[in-house]
C-alpha atoms as a PDB file:
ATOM      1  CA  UNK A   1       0.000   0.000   0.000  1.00  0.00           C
ATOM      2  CA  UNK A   2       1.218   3.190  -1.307  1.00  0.00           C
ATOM      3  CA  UNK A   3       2.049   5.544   1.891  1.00  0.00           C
ATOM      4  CA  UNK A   4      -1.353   7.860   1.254  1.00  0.00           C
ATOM      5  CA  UNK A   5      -0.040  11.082   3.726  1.00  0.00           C
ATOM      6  CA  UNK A   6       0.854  13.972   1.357  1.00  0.00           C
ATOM      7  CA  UNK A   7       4.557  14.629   0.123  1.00  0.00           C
ATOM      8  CA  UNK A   8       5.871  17.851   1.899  1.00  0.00           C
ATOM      9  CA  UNK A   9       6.363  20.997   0.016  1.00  0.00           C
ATOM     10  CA  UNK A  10       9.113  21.733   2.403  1.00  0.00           C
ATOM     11  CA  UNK A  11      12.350  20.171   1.351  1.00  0.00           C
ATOM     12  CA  UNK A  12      16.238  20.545   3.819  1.00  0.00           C
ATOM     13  CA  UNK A  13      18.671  21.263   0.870  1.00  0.00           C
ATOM     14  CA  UNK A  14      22.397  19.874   2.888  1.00  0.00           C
ATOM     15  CA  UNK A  15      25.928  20.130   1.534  1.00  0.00           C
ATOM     16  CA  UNK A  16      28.613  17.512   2.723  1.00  0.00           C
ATOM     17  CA  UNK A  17      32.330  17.598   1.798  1.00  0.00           C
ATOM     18  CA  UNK A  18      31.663  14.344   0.735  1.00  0.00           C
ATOM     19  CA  UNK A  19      28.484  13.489  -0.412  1.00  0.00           C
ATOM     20  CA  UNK A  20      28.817   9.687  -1.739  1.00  0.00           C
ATOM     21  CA  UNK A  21      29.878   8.830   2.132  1.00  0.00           C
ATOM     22  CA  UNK A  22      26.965  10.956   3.488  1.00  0.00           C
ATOM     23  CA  UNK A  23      24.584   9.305   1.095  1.00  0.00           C
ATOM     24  CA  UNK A  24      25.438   5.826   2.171  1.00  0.00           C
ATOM     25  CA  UNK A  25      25.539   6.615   5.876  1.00  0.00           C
ATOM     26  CA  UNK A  26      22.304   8.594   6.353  1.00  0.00           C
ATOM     27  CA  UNK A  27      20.606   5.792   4.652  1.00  0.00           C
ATOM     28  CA  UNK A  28      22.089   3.227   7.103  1.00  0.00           C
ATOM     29  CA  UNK A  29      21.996   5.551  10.538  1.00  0.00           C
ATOM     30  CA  UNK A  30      18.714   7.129   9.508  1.00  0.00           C
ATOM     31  CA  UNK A  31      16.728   5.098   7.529  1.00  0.00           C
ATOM     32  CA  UNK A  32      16.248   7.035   4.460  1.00  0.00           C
ATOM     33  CA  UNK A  33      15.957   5.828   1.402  1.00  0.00           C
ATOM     34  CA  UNK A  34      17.405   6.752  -2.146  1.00  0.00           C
ATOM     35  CA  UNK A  35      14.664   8.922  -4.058  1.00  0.00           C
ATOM     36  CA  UNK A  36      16.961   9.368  -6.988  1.00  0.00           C
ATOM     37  CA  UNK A  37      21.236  10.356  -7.001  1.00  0.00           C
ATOM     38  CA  UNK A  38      23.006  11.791  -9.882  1.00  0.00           C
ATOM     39  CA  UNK A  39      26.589  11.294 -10.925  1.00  0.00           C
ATOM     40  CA  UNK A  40      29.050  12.869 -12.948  1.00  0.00           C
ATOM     41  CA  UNK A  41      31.113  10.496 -15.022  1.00  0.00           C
ATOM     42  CA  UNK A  42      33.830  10.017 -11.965  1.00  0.00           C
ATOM     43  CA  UNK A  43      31.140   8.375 -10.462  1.00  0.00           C
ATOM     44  CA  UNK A  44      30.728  11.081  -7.518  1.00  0.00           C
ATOM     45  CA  UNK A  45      27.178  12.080  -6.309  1.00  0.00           C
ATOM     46  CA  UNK A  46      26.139  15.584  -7.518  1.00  0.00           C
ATOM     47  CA  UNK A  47      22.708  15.635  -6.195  1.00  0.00           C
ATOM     48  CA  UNK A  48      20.858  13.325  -4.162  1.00  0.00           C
ATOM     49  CA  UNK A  49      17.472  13.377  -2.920  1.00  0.00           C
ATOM     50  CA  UNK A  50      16.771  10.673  -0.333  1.00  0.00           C
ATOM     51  CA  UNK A  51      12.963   9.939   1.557  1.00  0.00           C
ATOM     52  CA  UNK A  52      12.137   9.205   4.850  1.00  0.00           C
ATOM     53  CA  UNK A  53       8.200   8.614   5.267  1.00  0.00           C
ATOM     54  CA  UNK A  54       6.331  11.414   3.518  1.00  0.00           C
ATOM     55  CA  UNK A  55       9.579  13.861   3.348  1.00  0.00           C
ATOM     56  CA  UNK A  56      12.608  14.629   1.501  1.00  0.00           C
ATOM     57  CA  UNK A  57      16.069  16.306   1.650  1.00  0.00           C
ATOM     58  CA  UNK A  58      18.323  17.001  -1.231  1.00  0.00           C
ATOM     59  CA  UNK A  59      22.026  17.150  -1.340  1.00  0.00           C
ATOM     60  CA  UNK A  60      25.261  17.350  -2.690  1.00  0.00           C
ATOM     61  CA  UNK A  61      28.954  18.022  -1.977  1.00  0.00           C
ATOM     62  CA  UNK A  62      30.227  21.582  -0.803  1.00  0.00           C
ATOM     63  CA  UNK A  63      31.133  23.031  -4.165  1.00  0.00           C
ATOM     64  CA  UNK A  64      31.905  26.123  -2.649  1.00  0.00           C
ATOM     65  CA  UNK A  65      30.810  29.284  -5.742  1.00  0.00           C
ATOM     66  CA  UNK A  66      28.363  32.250  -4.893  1.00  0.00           C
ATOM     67  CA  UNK A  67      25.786  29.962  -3.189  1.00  0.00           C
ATOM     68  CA  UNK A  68      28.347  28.385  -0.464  1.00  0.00           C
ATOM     69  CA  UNK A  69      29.870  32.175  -0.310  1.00  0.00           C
ATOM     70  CA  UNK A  70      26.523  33.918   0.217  1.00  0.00           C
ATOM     71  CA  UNK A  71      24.081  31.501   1.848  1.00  0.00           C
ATOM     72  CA  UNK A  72      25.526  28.139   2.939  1.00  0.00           C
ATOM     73  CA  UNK A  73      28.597  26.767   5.004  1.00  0.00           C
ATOM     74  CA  UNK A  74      29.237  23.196   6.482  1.00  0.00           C
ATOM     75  CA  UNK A  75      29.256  23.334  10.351  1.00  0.00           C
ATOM     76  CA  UNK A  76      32.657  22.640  10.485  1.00  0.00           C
ATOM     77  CA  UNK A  77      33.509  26.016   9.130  1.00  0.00           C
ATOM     78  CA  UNK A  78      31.023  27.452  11.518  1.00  0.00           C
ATOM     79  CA  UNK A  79      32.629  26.366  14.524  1.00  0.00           C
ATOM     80  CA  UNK A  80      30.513  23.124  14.440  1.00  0.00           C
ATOM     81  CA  UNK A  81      27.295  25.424  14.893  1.00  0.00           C
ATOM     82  CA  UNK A  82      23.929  25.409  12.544  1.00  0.00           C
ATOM     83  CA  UNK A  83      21.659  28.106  12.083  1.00  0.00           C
ATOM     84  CA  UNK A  84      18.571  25.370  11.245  1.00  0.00           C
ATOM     85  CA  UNK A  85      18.214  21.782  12.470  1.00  0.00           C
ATOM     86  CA  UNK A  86      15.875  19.338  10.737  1.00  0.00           C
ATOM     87  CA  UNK A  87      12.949  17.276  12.731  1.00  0.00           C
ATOM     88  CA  UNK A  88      12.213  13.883  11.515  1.00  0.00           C
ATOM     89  CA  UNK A  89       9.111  12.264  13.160  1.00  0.00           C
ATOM     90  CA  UNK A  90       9.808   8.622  13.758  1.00  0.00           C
ATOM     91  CA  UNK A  91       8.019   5.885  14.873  1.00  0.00           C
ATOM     92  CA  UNK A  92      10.211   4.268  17.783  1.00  0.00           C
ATOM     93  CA  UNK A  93      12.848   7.124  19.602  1.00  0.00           C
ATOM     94  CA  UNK A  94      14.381   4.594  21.225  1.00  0.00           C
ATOM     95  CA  UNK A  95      15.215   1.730  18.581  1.00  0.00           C
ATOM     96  CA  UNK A  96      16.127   5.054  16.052  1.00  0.00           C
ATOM     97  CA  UNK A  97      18.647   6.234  18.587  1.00  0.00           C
ATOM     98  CA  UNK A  98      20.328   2.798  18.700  1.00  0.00           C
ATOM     99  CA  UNK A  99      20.179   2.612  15.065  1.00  0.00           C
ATOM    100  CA  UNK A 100      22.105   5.864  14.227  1.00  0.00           C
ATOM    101  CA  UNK A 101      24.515   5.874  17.272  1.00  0.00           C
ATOM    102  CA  UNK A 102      25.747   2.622  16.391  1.00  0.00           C
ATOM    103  CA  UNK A 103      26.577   4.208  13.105  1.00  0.00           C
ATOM    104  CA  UNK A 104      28.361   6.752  15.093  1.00  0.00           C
ATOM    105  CA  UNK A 105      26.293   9.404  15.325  1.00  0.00           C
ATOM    106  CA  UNK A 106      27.447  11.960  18.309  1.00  0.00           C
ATOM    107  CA  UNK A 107      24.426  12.212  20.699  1.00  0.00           C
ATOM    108  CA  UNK A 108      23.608  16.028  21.760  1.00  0.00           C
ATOM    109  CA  UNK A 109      20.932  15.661  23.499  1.00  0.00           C
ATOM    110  CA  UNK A 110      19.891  11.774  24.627  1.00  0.00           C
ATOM    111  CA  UNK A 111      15.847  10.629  24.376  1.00  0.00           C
ATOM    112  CA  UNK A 112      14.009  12.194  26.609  1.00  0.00           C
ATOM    113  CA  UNK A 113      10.307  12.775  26.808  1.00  0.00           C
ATOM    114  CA  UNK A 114       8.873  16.598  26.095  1.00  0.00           C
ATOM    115  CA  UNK A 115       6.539  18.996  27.792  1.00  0.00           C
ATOM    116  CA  UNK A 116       4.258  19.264  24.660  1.00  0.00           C
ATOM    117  CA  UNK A 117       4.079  15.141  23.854  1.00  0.00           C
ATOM    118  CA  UNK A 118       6.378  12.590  22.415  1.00  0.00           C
ATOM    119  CA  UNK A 119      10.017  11.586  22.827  1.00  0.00           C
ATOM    120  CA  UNK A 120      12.573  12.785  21.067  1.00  0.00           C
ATOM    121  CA  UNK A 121      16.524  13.026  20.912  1.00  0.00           C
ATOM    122  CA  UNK A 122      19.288  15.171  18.692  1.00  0.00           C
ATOM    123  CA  UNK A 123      22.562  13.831  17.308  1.00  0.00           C
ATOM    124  CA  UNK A 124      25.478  15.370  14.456  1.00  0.00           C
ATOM    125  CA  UNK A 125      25.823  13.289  11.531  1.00  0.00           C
ATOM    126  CA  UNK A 126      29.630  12.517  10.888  1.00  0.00           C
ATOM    127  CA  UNK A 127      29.884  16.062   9.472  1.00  0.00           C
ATOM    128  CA  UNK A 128      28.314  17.640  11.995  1.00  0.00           C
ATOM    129  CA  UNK A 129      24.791  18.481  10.880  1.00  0.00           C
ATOM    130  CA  UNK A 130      22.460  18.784  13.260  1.00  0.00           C
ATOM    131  CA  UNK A 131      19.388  16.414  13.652  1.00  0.00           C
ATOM    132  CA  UNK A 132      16.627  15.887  15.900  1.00  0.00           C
ATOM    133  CA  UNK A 133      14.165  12.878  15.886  1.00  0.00           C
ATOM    134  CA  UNK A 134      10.943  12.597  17.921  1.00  0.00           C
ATOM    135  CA  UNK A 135       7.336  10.541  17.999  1.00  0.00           C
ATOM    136  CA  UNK A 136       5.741  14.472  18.443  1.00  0.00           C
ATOM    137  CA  UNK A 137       3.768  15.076  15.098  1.00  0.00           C
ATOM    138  CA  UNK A 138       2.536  18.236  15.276  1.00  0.00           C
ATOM    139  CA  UNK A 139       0.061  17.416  12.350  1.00  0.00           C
ATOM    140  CA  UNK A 140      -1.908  15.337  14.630  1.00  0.00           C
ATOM    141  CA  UNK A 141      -3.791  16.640  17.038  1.00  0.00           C
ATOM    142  CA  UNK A 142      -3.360  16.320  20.839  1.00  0.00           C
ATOM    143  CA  UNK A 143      -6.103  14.355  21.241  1.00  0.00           C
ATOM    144  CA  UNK A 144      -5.336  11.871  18.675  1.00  0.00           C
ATOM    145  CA  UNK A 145      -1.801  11.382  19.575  1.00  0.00           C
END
């Protein structure tokens, strides 16, 4: 059966220094899935988008040019900080958390339950992006959840 929530509008655009590895890992430590990945003829990823339930981030390796110089850094030449962290509702906090620290993710902040419902927890990816997972869907309503 065909997963019948909408697709989101909203889509995390990430750059990695190198994309092929982050690819491969955030599908293992994360659970996404390829959506589609383009190559150039080295073989290297250009552009990736990759799923995870109903959304969908794109990215691609740090090429640096007037977008990377005007609007977009990796955290490592931020000092490790991000100005935006992406949310990615998940089913089980718990069995998630395993999943992607035994892939090495860093923990920042371990599951814990939250004032306004749900679990969640926040880890770095190996180049430090910033994530946070939680059961809180804030498209369902309190009373439902």
């Amino acid at each position: 059966m065909a997963d019948e929530r909408p697709k989101s509008g909203l889509i995390s655009n990430l750059g990695y220094k190198d994309a092929d590895a982050a690819v491969a890992w955030l599908c293992r430590a994360f659970g996404f899935r390829e959506h589609a990945v383009y190559r150039d003829e080295a073989g290297k990823v250009t552009h990736a988008e990759l799923v995870l339930g109903n959304g969908m981030i794109m990215l691609g390796p740090d090429q640096g040019g007037e977008f990377g110089r005007q609007v977009m850094t990796l955290p490592a030449r931020a000092g490790g900080r991000c100005t935006q962290t992406i949310y990615v509702i998940v089913d089980d906090v718990d069995a998630h958390c395993a999943r992607s620290t035994a892939e090495g993710a860093e923990i920042v902040i371990a599951p814990r339950g939250e004032s306004y419902g749900g679990r969640s927890y926040s880890v770095r990816d190996p180049e430090g992006h910033a994530w946070s997972f939680g059961s809180y869907d804030p498209w369902v309503s309190p009373e439902t959840s």
